[in-house]
N, C-alpha and C. Protein backbone atom coordinates (compact mmCIF):
# COMPACT_ATOMS: atom_id res chain seq x y z
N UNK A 1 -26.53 4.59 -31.23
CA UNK A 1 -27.73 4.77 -30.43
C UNK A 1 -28.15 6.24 -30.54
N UNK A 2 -28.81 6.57 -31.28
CA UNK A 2 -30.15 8.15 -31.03
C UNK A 2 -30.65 8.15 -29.81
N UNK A 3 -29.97 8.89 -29.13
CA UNK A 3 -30.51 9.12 -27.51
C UNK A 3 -31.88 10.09 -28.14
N UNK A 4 -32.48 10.56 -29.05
CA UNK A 4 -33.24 11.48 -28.78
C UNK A 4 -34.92 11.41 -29.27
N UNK A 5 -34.13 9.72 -29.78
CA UNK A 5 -35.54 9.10 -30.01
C UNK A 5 -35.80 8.17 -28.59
N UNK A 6 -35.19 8.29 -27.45
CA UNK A 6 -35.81 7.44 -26.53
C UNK A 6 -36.75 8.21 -26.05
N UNK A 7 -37.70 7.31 -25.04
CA UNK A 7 -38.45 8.29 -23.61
C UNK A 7 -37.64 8.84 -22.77
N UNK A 8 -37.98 9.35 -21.93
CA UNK A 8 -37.96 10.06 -20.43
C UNK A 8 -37.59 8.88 -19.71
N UNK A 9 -38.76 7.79 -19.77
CA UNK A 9 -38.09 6.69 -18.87
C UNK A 9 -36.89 6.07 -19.64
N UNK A 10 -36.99 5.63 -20.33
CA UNK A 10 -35.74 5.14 -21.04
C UNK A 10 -33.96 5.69 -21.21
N UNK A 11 -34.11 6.95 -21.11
CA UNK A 11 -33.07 7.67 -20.64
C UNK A 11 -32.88 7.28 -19.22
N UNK A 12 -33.38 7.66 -18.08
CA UNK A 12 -33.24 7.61 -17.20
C UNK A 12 -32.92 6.03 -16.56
N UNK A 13 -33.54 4.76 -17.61
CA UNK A 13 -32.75 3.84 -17.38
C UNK A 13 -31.44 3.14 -17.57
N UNK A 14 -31.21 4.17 -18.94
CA UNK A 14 -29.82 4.35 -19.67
C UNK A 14 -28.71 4.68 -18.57
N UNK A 15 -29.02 6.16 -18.14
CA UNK A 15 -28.33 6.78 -17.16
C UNK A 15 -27.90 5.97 -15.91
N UNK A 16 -29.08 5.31 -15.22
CA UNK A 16 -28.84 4.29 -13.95
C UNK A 16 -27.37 3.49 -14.30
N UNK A 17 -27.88 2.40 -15.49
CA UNK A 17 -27.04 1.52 -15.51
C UNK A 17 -25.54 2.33 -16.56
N UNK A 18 -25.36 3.02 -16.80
CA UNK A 18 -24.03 3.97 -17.09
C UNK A 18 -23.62 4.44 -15.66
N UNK A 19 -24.33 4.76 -14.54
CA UNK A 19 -24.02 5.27 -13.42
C UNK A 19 -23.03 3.90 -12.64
N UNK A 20 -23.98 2.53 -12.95
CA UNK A 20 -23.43 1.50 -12.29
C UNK A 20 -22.19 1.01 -12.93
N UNK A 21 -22.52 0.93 -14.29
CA UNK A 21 -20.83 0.30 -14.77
C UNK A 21 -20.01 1.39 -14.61
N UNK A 22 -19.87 2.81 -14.54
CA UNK A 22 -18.83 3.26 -13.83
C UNK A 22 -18.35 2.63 -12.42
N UNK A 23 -19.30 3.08 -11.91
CA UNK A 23 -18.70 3.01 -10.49
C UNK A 23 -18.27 1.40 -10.63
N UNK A 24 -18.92 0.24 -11.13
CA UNK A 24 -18.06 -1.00 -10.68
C UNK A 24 -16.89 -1.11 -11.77
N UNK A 25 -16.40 -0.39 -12.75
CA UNK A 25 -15.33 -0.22 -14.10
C UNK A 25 -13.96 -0.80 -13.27
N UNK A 26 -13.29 -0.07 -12.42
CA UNK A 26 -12.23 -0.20 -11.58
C UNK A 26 -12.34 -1.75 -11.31
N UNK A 27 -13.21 -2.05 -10.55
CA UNK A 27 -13.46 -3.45 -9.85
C UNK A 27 -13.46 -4.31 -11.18
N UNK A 28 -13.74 -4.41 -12.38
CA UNK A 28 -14.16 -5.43 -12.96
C UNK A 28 -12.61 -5.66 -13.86
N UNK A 29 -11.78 -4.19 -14.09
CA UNK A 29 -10.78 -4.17 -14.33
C UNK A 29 -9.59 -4.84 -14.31
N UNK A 30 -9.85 -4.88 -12.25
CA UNK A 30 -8.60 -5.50 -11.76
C UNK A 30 -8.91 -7.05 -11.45
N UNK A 31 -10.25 -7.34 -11.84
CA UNK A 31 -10.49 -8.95 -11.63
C UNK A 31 -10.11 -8.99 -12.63
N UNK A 32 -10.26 -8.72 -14.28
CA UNK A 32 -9.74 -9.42 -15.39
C UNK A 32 -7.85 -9.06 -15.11
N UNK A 33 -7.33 -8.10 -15.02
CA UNK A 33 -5.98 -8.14 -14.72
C UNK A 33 -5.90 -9.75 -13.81
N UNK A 34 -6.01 -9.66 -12.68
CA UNK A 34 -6.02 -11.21 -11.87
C UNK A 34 -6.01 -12.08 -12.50
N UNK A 35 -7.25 -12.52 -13.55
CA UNK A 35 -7.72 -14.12 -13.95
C UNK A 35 -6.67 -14.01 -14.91
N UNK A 36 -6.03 -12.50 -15.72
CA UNK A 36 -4.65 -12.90 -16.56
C UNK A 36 -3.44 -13.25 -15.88
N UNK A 37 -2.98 -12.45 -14.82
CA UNK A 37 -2.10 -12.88 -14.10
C UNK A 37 -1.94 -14.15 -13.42
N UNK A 38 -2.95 -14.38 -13.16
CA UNK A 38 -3.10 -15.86 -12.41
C UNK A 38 -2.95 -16.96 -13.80
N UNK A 39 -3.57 -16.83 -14.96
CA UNK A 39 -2.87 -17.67 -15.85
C UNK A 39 -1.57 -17.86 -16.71
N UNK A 40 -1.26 -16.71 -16.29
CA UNK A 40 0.34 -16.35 -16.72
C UNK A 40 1.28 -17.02 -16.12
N UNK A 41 0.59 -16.97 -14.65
CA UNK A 41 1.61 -17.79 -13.48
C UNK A 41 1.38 -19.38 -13.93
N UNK A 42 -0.27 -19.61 -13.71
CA UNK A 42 -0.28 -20.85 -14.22
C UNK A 42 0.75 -21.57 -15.04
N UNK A 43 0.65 -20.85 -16.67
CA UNK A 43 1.61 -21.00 -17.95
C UNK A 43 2.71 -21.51 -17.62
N UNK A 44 3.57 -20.77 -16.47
CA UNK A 44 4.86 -20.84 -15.88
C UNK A 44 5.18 -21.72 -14.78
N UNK A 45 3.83 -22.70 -14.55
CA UNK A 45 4.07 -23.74 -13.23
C UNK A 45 4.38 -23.35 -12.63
N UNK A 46 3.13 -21.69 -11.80
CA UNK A 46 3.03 -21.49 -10.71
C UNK A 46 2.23 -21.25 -10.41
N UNK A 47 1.65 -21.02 -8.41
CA UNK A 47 0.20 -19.77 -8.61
C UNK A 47 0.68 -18.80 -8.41
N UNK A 48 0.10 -17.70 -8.74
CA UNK A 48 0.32 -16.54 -8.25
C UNK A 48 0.88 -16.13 -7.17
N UNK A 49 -0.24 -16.69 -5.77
CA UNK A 49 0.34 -17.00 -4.84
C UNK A 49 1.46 -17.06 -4.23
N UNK A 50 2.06 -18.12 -5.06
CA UNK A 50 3.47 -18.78 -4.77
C UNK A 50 4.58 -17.46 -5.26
N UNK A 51 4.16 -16.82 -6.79
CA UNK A 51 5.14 -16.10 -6.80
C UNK A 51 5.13 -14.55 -5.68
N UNK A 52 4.17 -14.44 -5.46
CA UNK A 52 3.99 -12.90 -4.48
C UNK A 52 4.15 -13.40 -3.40
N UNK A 53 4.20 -14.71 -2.79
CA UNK A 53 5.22 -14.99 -1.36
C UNK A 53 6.38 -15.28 -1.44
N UNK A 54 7.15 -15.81 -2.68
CA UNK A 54 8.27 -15.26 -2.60
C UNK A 54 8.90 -14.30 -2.90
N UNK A 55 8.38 -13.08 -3.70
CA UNK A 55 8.51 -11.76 -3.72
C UNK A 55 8.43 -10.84 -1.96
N UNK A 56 7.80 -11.71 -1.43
CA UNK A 56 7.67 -10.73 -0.08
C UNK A 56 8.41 -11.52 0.82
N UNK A 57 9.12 -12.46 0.60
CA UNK A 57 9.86 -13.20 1.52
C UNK A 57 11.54 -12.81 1.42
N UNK A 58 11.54 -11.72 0.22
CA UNK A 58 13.14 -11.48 -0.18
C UNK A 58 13.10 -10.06 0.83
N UNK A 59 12.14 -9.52 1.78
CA UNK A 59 12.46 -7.99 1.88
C UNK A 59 12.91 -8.57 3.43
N UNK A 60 13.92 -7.40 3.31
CA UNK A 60 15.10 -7.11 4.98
C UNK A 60 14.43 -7.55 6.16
N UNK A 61 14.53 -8.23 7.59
CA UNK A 61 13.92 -8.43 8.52
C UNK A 61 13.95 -6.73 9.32
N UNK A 62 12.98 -6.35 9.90
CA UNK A 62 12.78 -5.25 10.43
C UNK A 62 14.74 -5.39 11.56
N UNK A 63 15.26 -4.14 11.41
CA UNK A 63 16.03 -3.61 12.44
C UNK A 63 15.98 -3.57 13.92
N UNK A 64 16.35 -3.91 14.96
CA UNK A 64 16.30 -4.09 16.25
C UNK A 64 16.63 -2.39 16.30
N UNK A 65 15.65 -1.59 17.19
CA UNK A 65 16.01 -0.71 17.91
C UNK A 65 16.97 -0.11 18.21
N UNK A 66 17.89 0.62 17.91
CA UNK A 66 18.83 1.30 18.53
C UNK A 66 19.12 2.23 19.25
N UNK A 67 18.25 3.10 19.25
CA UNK A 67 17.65 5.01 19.85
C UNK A 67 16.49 4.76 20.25
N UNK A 68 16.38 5.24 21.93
CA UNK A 68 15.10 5.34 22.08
C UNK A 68 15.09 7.05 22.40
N UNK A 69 13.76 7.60 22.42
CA UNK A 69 13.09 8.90 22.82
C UNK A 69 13.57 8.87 24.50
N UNK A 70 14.35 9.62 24.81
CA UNK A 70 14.61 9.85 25.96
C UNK A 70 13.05 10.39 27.05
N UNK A 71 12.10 10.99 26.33
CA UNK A 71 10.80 11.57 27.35
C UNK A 71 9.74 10.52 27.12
N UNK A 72 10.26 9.08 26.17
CA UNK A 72 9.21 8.15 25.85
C UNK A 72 9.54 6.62 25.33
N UNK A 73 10.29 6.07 26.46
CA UNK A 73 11.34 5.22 25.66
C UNK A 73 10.22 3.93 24.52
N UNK A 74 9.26 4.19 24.59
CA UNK A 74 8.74 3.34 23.51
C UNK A 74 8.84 3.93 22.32
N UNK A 75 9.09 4.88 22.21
CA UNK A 75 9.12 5.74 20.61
C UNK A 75 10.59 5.48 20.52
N UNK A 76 10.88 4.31 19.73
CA UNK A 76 12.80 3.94 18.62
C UNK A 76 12.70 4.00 17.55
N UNK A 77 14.07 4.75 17.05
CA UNK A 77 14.34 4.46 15.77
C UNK A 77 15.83 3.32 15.49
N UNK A 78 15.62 2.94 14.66
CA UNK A 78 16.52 2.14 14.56
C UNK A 78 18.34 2.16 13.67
N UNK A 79 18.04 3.76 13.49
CA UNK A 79 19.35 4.04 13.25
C UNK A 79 19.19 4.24 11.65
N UNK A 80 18.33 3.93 10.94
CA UNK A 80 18.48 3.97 9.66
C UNK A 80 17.34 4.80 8.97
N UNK A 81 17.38 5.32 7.87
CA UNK A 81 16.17 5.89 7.45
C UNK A 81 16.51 7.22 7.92
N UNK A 82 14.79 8.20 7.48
CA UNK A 82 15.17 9.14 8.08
C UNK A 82 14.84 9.60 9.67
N UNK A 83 15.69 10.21 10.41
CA UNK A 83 15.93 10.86 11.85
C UNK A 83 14.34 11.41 11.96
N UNK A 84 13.46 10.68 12.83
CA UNK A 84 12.43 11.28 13.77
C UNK A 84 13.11 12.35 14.76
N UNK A 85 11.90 13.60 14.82
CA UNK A 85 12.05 14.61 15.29
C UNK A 85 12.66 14.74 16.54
N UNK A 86 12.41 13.50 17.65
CA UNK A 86 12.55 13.63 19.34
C UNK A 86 14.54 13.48 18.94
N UNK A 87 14.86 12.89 17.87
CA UNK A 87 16.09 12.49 17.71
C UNK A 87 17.09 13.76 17.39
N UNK A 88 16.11 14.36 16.46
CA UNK A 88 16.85 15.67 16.11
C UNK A 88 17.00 16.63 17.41
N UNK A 89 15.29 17.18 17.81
CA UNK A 89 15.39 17.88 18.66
C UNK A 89 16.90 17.79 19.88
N UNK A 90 16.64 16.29 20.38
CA UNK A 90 17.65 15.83 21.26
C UNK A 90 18.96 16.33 21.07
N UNK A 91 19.37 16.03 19.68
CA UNK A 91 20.72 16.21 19.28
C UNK A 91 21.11 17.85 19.80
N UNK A 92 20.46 18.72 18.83
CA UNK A 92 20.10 19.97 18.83
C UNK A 92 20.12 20.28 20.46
N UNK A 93 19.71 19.93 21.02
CA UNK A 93 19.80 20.56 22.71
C UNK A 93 20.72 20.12 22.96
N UNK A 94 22.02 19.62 22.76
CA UNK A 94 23.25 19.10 23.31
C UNK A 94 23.27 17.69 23.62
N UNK A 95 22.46 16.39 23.48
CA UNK A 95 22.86 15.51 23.21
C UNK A 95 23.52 15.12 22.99
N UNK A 96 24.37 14.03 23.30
CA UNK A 96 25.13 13.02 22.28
C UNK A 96 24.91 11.67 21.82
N UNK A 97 24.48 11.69 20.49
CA UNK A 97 23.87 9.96 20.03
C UNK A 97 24.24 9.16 20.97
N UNK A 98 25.74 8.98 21.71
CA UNK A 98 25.34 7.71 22.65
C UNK A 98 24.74 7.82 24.06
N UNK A 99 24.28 9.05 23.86
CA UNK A 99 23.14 8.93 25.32
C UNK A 99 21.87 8.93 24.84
N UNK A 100 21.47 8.49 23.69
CA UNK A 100 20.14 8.29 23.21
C UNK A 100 20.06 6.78 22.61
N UNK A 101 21.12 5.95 22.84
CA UNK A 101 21.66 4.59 22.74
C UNK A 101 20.92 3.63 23.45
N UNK A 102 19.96 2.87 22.61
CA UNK A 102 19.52 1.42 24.07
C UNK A 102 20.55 0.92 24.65
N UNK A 103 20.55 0.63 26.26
CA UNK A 103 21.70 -0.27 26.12
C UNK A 103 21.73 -1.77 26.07
């Protein structure tokens, strides 16, 4: 394409629709990723669906509470991960983990 044999208008309609398939590029991307994935699953006598709920059905049930915030007992951590601050601080002022213990 010789951009320099177009018009003024003609550029500028060039430009519009280059402006639009960028911005929708991403979007049109991840629908063709999908309609492949989804026939891949198909292929394999499944939907998709089926396999990304049982992918999210293998992760840990959330932890029951163990530590609450002594100045806020709705703020718990559950013992694992990393130590929120009210936990540290606590410690640090003479605490002892089992007085920051639900009972």
């Amino acid at each position: 394409m010789e951009l320099n044999n177009l018009s003024l208008k003609e550029l500028k309609d060039l430009q519009s629709r280059v402006g639009k398939a960028i911005a929708t590029y991403e979007d049109r991307r991840k629908r063709e990723a999908l309609t492949q994935l989804e026939a891949s699953a198909r292929d394999l006598g499944f939907s998709l669906s089926e396999l990304v709920d049982a992918q999210t059905q293998k992760k840990r049930p959330a932890t029951a509470p163990r530590f609450a915030n002594p100045n806020n007992a709705d703020d718990t951590w559950s013992g694992r991960g990393r130590k929120p601050r009210w936990y540290i601080e606590a410690i640090e002022s003479g605490k002892e983990p089992a007085e920051l213990e639900i009972n």
